[in-house]
Protein backbone atom coordinates (compact mmCIF):
# COMPACT_ATOMS: atom_id res chain seq x y z
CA UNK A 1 1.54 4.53 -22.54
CA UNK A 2 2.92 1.28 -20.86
CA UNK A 3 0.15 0.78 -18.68
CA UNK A 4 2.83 -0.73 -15.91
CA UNK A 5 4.95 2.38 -16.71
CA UNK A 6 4.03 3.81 -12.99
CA UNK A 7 4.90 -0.36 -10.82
CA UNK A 8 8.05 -0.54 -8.90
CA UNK A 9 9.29 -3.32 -6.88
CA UNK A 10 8.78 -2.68 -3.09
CA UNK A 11 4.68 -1.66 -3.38
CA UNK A 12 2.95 -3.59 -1.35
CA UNK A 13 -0.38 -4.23 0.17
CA UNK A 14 -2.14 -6.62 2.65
CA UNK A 15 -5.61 -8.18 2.74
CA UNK A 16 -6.67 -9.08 6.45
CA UNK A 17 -9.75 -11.38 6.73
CA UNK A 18 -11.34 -13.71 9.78
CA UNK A 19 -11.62 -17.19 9.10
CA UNK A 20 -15.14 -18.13 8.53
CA UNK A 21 -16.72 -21.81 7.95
CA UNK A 22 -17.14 -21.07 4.61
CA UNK A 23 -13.55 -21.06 3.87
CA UNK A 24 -12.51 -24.07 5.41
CA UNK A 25 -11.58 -26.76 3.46
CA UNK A 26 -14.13 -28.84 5.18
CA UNK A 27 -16.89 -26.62 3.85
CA UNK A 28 -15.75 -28.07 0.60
CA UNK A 29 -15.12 -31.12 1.06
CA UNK A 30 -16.81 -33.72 3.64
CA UNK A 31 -14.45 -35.11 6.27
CA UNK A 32 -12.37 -32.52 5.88
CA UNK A 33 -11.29 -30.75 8.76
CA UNK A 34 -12.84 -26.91 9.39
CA UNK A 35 -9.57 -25.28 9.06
CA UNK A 36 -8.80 -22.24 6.35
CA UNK A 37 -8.18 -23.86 3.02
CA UNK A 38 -5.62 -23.47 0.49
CA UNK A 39 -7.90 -22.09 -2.46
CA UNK A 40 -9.05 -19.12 0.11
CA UNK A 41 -4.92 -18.14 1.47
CA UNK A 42 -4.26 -17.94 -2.09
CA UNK A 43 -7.21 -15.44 -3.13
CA UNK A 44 -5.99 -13.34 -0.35
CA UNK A 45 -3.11 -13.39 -1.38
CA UNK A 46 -3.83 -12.94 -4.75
CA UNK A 47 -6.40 -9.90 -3.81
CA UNK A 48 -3.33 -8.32 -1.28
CA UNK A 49 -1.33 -8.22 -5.03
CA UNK A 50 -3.76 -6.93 -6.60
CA UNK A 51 -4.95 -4.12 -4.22
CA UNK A 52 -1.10 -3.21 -4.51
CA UNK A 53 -1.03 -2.02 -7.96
CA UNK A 54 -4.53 -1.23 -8.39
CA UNK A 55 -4.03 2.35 -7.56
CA UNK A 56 -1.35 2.92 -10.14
CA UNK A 57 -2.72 1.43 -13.61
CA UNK A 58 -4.47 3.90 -15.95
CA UNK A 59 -8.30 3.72 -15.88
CA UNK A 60 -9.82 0.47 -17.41
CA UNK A 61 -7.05 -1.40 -17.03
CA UNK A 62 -6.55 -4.36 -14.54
CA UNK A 63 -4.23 -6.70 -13.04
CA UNK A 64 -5.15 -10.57 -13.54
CA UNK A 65 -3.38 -13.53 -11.92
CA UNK A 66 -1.02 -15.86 -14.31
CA UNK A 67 1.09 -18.48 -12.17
CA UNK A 68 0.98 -19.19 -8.39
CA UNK A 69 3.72 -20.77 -6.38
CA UNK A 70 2.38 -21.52 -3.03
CA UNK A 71 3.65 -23.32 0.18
CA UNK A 72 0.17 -23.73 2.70
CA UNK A 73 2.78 -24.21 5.87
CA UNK A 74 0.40 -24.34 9.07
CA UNK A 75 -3.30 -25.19 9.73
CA UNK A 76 -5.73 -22.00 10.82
CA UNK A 77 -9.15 -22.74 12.87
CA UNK A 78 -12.04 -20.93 12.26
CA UNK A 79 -12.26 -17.43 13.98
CA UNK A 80 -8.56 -16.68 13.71
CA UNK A 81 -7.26 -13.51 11.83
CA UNK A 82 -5.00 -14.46 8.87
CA UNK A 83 -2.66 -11.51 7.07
CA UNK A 84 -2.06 -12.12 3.73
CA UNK A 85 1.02 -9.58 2.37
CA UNK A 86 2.04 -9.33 -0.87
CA UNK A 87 5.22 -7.39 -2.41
CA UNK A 88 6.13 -6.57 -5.63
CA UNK A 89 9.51 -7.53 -6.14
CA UNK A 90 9.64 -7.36 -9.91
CA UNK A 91 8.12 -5.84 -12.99
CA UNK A 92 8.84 -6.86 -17.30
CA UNK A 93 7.44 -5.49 -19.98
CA UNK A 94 4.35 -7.35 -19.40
CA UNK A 95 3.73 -8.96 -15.68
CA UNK A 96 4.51 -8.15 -11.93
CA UNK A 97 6.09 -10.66 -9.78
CA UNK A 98 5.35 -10.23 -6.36
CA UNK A 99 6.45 -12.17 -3.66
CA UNK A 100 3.17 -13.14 -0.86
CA UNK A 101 3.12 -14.41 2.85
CA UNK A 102 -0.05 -15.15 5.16
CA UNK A 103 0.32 -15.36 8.99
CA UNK A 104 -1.73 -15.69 11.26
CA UNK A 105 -0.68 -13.57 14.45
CA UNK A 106 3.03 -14.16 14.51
CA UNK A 107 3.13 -17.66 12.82
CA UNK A 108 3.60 -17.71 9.09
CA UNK A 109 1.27 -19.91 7.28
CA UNK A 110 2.16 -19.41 3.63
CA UNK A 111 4.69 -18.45 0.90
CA UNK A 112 5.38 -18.32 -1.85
CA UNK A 113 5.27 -16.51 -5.60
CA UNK A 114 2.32 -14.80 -7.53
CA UNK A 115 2.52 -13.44 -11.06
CA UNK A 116 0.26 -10.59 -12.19
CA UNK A 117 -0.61 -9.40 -15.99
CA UNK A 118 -2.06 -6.13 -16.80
CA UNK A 119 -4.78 -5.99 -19.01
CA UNK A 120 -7.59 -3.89 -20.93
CA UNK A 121 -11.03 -4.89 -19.33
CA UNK A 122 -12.70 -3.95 -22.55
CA UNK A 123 -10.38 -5.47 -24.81
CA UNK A 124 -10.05 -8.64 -22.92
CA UNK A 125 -13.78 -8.85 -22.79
CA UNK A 126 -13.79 -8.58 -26.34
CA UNK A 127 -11.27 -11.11 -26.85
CA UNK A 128 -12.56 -13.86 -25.19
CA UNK A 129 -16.09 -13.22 -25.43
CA UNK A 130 -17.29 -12.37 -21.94
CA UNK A 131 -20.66 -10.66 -21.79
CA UNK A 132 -22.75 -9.48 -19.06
CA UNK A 133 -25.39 -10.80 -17.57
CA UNK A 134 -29.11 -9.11 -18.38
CA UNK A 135 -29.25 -8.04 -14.87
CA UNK A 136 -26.25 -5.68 -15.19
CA UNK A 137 -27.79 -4.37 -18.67
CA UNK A 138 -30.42 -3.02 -17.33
């Protein structure tokens, strides 16, 4: 089974979060200003693709992000609600290309591209070596 056999372009899914300190850029770096960084619009949007084709992969199996194309467009303060949407807009025999936006209220404050692989948890834990920590073991 093609385990992207069940991915069609138009599934889509959106991740809506609160700006917090923590993701400002200024939490990050000093003399920065506290205003929603880069890094963070892009795991949203990365989590909004991700949530969007989670449903549909067989068991075990998982999307992973492989290229991001990103335009950060307008700056967010702390507090505000940002919308991060993502779309598929094309699957290959291997990845899903989705197409993501953020806004916050009616203002857009990102574009851009985001590229997805599907993979085997166990088998790409076995691949490149990743083990878990004693904590989960027990």
């Amino acid at each position: 089974m093609n385990p992207l056999e069940r991915l069609t372009a138009g599934m889509t899914a959106e991740k809506l979060v609160t700006v917090t300190s923590e993701m400002t850029v200024g939490h990050v770096v000093p003399g920065m200003p506290a205003v929603y960084g880069t890094p963070m619009m892009i795991l949203h949007m990365e989590m909004a693709a991700g949530s969007a084709v989670q449903p549909f992969l067989p068991t075990g199996h998982v999307s992973v992000g492989m290229m991001v194309n990103i335009r950060h467009l307008a700056a967010t303060p702390v507090g505000r609600k940002v919308r991060a949407i993502a779309r598929v807009v094309a699957v290959d025999a291997r990845s899903v290309l989705f197409e993501v936006e953020a806004w916050d209220g009616d203002r857009k404050i990102g574009d851009g591209s985001h590229r997805r692989g599907v993979v085997d948890v166990a088998e790409f834990e076995r691949r490149f070596g990743v083990t878990k920590p004693a904590a989960e073991m027990a």
